[in-house]
Protein backbone atom coordinates (compact mmCIF):
# COMPACT_ATOMS: atom_id res chain seq x y z
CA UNK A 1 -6.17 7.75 13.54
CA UNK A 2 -4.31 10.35 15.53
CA UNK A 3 -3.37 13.66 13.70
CA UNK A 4 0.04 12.87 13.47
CA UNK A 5 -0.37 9.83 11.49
CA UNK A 6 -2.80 11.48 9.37
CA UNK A 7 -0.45 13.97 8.31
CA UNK A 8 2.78 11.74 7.05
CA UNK A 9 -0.73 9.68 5.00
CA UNK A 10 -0.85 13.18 3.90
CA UNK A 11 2.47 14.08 2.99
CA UNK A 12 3.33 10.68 1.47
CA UNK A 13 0.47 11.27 -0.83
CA UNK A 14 2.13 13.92 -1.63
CA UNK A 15 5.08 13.68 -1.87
CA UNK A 16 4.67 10.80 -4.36
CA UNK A 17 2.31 12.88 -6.67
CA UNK A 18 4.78 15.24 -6.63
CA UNK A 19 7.79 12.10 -7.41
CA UNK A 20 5.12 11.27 -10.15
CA UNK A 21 6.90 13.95 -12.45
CA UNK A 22 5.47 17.43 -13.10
CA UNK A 23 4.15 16.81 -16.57
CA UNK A 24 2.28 13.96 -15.75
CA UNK A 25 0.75 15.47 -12.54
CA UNK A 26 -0.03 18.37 -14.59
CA UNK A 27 -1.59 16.70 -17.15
CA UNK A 28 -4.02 15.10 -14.29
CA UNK A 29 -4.50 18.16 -12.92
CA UNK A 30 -5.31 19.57 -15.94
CA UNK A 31 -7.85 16.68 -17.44
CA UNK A 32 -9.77 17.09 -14.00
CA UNK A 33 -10.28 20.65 -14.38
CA UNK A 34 -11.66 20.07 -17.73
CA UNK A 35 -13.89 17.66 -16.20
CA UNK A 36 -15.06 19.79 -13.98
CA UNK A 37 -15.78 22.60 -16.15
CA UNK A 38 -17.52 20.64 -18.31
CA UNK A 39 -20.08 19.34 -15.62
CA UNK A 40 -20.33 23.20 -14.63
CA UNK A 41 -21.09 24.35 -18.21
CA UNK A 42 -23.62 21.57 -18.59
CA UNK A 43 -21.72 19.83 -21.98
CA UNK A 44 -23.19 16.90 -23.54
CA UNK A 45 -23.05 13.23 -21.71
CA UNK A 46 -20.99 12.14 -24.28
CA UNK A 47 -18.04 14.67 -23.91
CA UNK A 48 -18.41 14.69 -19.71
CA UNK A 49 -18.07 10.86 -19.99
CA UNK A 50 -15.29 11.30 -22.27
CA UNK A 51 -13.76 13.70 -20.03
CA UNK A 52 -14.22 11.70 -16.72
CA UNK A 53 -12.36 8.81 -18.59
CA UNK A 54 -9.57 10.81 -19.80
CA UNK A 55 -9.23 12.27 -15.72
CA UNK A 56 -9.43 8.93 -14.52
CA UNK A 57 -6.52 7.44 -16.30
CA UNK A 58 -4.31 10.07 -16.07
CA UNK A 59 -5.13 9.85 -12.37
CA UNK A 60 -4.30 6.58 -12.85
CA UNK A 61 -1.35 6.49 -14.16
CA UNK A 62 0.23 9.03 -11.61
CA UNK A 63 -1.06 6.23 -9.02
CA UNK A 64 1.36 3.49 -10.79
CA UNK A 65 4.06 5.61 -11.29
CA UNK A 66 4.09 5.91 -7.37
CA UNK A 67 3.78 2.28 -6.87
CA UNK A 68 6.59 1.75 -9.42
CA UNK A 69 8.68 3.81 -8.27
CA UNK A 70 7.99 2.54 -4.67
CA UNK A 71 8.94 -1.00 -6.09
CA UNK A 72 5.60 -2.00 -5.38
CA UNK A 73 4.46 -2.97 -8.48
CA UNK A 74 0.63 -2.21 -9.38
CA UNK A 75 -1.66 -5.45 -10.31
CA UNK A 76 -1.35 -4.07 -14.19
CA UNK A 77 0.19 -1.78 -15.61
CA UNK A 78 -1.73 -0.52 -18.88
């Protein structure tokens, strides 16, 4: 892939996390550094887990926001 191509992948990605809203990106943002504190500080399984599922959906849900806002609907939408 030349660079130039690479960089407007880049900047679409984005540019649509940014479209996703500021509250919700923040909240991923925010669930992911949890996670990864939480791996660092060596907590339990049981909270990491609960952690890495909490990052994941937010994560998620920014994803389907793009694609709904892109009118490309996402296979489901939770």
């Amino acid at each position: 892939m030349s660079n130039v191509v690479e960089e407007a992948a880049v900047k679409r990605t984005l540019i649509g996390m940014a479209e996703a809203g500021e509250p919700l990106l923040r909240q991923a943002l925010e669930a992911l550094r949890q996670l990864h504190e939480a791996e660092d500080a060596g907590v339990s399984e049981p909270e990491v887990a609960r952690l890495r599922l909490l990052a994941d959906s937010l994560y998620q849900a920014v994803i389907d926001f793009q694609l709904v806002n892109a009118g490309d609907c996402p296979s489901t939408i939770h």
